[in-house]
C-alpha atoms as a PDB file:
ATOM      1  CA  UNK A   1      60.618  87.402  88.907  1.00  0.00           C
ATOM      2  CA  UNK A   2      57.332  89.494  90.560  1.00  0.00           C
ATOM      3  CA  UNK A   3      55.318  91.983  89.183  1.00  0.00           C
ATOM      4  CA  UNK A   4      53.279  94.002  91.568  1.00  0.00           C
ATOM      5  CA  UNK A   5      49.957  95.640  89.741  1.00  0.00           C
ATOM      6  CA  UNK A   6      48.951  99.145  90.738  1.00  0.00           C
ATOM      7  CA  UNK A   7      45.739 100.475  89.675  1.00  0.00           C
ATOM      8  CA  UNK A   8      45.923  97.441  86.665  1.00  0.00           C
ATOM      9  CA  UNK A   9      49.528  98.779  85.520  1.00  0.00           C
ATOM     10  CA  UNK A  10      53.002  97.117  86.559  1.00  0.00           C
ATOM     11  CA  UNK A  11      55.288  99.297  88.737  1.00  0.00           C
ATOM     12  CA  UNK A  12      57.109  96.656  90.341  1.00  0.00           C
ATOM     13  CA  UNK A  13      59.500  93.955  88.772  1.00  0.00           C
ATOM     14  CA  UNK A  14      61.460  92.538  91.008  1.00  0.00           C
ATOM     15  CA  UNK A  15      63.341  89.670  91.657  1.00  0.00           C
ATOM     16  CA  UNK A  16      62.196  89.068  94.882  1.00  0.00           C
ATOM     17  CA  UNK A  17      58.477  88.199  96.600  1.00  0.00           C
ATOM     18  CA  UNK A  18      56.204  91.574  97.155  1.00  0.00           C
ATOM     19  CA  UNK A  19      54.080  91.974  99.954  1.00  0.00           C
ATOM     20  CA  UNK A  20      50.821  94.019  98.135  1.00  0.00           C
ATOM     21  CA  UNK A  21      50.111  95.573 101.277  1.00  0.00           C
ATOM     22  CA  UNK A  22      53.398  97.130 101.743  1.00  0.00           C
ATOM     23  CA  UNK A  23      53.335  98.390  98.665  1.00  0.00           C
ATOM     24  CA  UNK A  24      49.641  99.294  97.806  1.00  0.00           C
ATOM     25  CA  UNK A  25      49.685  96.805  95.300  1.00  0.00           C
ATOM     26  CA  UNK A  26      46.546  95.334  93.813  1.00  0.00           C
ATOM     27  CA  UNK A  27      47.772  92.333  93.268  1.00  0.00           C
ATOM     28  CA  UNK A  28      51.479  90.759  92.631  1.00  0.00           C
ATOM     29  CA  UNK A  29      51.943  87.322  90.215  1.00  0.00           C
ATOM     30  CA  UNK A  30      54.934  85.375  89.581  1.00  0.00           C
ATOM     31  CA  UNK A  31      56.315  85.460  86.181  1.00  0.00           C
ATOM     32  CA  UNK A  32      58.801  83.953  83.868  1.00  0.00           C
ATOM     33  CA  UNK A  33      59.327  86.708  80.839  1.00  0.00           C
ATOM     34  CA  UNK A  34      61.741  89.727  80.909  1.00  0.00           C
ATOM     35  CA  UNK A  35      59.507  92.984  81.409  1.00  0.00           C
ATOM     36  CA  UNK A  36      61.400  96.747  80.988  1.00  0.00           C
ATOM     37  CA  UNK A  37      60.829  99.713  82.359  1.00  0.00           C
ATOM     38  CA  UNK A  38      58.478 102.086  79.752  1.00  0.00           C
ATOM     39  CA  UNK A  39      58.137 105.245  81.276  1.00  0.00           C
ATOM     40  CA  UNK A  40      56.216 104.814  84.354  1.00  0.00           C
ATOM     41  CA  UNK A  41      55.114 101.285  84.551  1.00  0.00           C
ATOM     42  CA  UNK A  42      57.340  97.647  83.305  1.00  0.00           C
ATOM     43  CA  UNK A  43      55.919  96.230  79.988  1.00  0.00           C
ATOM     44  CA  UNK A  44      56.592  92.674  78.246  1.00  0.00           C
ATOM     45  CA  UNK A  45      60.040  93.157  76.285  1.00  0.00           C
ATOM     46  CA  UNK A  46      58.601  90.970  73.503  1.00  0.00           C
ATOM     47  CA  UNK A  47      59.020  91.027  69.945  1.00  0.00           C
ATOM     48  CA  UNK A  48      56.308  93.857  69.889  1.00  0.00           C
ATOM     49  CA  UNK A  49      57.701  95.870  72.109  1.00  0.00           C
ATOM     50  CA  UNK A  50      61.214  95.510  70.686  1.00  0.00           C
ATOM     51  CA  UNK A  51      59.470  96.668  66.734  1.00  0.00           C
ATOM     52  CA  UNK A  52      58.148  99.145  68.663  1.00  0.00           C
ATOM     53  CA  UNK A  53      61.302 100.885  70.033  1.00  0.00           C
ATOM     54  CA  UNK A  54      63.499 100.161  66.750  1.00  0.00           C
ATOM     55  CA  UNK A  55      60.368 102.469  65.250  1.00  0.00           C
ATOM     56  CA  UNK A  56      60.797 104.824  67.329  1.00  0.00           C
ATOM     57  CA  UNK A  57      64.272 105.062  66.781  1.00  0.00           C
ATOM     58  CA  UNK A  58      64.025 105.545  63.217  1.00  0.00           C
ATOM     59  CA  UNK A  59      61.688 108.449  63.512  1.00  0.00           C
ATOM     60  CA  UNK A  60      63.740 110.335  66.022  1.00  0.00           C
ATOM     61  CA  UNK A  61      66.781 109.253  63.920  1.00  0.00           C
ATOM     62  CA  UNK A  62      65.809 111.013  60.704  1.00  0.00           C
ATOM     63  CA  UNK A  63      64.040 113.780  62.277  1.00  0.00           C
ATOM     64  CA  UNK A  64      68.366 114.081  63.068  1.00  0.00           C
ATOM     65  CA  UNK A  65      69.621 113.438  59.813  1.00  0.00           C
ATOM     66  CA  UNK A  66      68.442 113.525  55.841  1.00  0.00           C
ATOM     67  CA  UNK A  67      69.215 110.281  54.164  1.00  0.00           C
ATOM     68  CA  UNK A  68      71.475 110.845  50.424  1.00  0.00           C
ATOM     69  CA  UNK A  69      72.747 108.616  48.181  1.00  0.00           C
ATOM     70  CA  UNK A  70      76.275 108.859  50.042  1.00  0.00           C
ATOM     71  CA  UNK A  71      74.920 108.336  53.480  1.00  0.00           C
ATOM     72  CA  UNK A  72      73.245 110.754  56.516  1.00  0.00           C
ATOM     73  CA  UNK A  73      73.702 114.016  56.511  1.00  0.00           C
ATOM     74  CA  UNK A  74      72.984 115.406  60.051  1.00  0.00           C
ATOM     75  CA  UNK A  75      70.266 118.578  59.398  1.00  0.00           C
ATOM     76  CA  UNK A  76      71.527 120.800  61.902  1.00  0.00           C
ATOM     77  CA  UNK A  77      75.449 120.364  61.652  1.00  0.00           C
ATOM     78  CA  UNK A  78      77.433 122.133  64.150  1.00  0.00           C
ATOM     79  CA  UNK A  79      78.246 125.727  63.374  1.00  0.00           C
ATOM     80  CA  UNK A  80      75.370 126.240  60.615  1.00  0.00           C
ATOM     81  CA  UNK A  81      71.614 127.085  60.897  1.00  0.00           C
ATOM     82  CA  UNK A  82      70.861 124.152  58.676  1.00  0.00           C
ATOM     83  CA  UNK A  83      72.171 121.728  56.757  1.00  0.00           C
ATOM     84  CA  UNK A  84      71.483 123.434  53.393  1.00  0.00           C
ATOM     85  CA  UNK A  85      73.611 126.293  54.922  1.00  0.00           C
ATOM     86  CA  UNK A  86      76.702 123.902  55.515  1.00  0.00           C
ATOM     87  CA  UNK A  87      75.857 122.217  51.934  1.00  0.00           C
ATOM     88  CA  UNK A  88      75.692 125.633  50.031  1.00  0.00           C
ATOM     89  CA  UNK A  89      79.081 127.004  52.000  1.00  0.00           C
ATOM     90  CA  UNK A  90      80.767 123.996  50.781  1.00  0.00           C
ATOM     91  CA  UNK A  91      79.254 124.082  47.272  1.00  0.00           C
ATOM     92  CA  UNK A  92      80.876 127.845  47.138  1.00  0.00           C
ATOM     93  CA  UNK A  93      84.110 126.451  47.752  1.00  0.00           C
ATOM     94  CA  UNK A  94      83.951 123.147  45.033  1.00  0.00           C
ATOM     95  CA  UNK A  95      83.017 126.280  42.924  1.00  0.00           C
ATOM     96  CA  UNK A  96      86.156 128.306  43.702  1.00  0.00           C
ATOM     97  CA  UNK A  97      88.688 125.462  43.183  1.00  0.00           C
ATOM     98  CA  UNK A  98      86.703 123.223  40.906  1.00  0.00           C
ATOM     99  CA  UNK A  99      85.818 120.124  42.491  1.00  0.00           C
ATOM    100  CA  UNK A 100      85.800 119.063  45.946  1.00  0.00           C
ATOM    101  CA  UNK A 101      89.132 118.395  46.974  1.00  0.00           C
ATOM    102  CA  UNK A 102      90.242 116.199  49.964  1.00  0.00           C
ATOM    103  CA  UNK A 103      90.540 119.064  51.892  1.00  0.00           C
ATOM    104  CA  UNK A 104      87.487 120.266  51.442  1.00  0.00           C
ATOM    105  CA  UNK A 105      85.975 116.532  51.539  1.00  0.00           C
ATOM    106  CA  UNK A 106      87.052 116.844  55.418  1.00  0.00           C
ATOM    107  CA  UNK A 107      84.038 119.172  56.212  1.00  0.00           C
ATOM    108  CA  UNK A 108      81.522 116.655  54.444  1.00  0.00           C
ATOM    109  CA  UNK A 109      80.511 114.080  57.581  1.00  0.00           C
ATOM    110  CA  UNK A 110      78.227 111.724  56.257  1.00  0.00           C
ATOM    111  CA  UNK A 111      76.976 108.907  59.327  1.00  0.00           C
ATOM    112  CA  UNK A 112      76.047 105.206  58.373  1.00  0.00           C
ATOM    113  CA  UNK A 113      72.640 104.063  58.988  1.00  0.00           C
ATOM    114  CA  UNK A 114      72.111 102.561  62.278  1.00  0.00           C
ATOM    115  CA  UNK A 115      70.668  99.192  63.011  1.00  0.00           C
ATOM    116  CA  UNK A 116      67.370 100.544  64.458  1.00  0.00           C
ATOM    117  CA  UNK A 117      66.780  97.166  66.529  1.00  0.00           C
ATOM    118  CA  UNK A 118      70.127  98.059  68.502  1.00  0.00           C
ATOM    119  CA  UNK A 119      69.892 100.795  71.416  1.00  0.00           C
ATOM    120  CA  UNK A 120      73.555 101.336  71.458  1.00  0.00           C
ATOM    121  CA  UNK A 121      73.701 101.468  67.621  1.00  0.00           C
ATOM    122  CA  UNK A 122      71.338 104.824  68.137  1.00  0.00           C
ATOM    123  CA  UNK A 123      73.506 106.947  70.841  1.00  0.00           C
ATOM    124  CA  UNK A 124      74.873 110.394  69.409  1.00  0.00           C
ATOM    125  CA  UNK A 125      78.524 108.200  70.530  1.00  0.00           C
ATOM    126  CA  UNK A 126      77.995 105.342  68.295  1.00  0.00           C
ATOM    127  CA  UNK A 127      77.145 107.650  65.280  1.00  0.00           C
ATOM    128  CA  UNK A 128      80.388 109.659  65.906  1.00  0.00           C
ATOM    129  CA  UNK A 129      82.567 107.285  65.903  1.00  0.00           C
ATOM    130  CA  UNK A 130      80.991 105.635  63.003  1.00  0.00           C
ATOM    131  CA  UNK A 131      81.221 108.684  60.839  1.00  0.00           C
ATOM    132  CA  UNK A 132      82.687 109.302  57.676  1.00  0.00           C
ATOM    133  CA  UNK A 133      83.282 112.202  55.229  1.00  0.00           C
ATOM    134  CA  UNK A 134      82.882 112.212  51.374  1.00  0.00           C
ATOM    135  CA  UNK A 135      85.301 111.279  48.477  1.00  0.00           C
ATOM    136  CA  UNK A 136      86.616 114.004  46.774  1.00  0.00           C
ATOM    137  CA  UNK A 137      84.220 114.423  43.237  1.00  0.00           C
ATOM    138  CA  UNK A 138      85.022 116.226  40.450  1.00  0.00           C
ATOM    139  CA  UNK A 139      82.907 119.390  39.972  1.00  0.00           C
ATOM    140  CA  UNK A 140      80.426 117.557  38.114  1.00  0.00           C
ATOM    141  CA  UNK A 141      80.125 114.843  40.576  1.00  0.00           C
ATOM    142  CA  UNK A 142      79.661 117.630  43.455  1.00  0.00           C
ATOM    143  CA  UNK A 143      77.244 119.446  41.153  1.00  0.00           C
ATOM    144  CA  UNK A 144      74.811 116.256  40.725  1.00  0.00           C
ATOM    145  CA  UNK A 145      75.226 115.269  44.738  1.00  0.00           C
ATOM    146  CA  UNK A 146      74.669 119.161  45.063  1.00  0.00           C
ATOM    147  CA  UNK A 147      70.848 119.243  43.488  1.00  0.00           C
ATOM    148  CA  UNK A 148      70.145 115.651  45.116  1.00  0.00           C
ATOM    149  CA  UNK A 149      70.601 117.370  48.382  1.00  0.00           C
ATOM    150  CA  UNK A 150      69.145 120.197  47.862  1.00  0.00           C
ATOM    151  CA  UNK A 151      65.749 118.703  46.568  1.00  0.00           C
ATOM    152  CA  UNK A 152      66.143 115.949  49.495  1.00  0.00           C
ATOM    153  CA  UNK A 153      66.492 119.022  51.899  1.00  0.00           C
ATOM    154  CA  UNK A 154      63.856 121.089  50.388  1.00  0.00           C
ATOM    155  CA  UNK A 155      61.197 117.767  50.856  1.00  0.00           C
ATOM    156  CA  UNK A 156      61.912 117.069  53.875  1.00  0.00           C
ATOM    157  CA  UNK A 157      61.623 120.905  55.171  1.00  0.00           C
ATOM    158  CA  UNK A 158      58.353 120.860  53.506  1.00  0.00           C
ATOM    159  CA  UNK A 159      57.144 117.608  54.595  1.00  0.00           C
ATOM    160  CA  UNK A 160      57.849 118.990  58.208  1.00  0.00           C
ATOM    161  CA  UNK A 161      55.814 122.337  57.747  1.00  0.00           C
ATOM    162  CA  UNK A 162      52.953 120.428  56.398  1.00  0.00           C
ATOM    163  CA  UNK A 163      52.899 117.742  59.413  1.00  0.00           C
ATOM    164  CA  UNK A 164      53.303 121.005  61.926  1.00  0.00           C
ATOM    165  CA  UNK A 165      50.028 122.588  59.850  1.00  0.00           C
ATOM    166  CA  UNK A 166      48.028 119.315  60.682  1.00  0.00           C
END
């Protein structure tokens, strides 16, 4: 494989030779590792690069989804302003018919960690099709998943103001 060097950053990766002039290239060198394409010049897919990535993953992962004891809840669920909104709804019907039933249980969709180090672990596809929804809990059970959520949800709102203030 080539890389071709533009003003000291890659833009070209190719498998064949590169003529610099062509290509206004400050120099090209023959190389051996894998390079990918990082938004507008090729970088060394190395183990850095790869931590990197999973990192980034994460972060844009839970600023998706609030992690609970029963698995990811997304924060902005479909039909809701917020996740608290779809929580408290629910909570108001566990109230009315005293636990959550399986019926109920159906509007609960929890998603499963992803392995961060995975692209295609990460893709709004593989998280649907991974999903789950709760077990139905007795009132008391909903009650103490109920608070857990709603102090989870309440930190993370205000750990989002404060990194907006700064």
């Amino acid at each position: 494989m080539y890389l071709g060097y533009q003003n000291g950053k890659i833009k070209f990766y190719t498998e064949e030779p590169l003529q610099a002039e062509f290509y206004n290239l400050d120099k090209v060198e023959e190389t051996n590792d894998e390079y990918v394409l990082d938004g507008d010049e090729y970088v060394l897919n190395d183990a850095e690069y790869k931590k990197k990535q999973a990192k980034i993953r994460q972060e844009e992962f839970y600023n998706k989804f609030l992690a609970t004891s029963k698995g990811n809840y997304r924060l902005q669920p479909k039909g809701y302003a917020n996740a608290q909104q779809s929580v408290d709804t629910i909570n108001g019907m566990v109230n009315a018919v005293g636990g959550l039933t399986q019926q109920i249980a159906q509007m609960v969709i929890f998603y499963p960690t992803p392995d961060f180090t995975k692209e295609e672990e990460c893709t709004e596809e593989w998280l649907i099709s991974h999903q789950y929804n709760a077990e139905p809990m007795t009132k008391e059970e909903w009650t103490d998943f109920y608070i857990e959520f709603s102090s989870l949800y309440a930190m993370n709102q205000y750990k989002k103001a404060n990194e907006n203030v700064n």
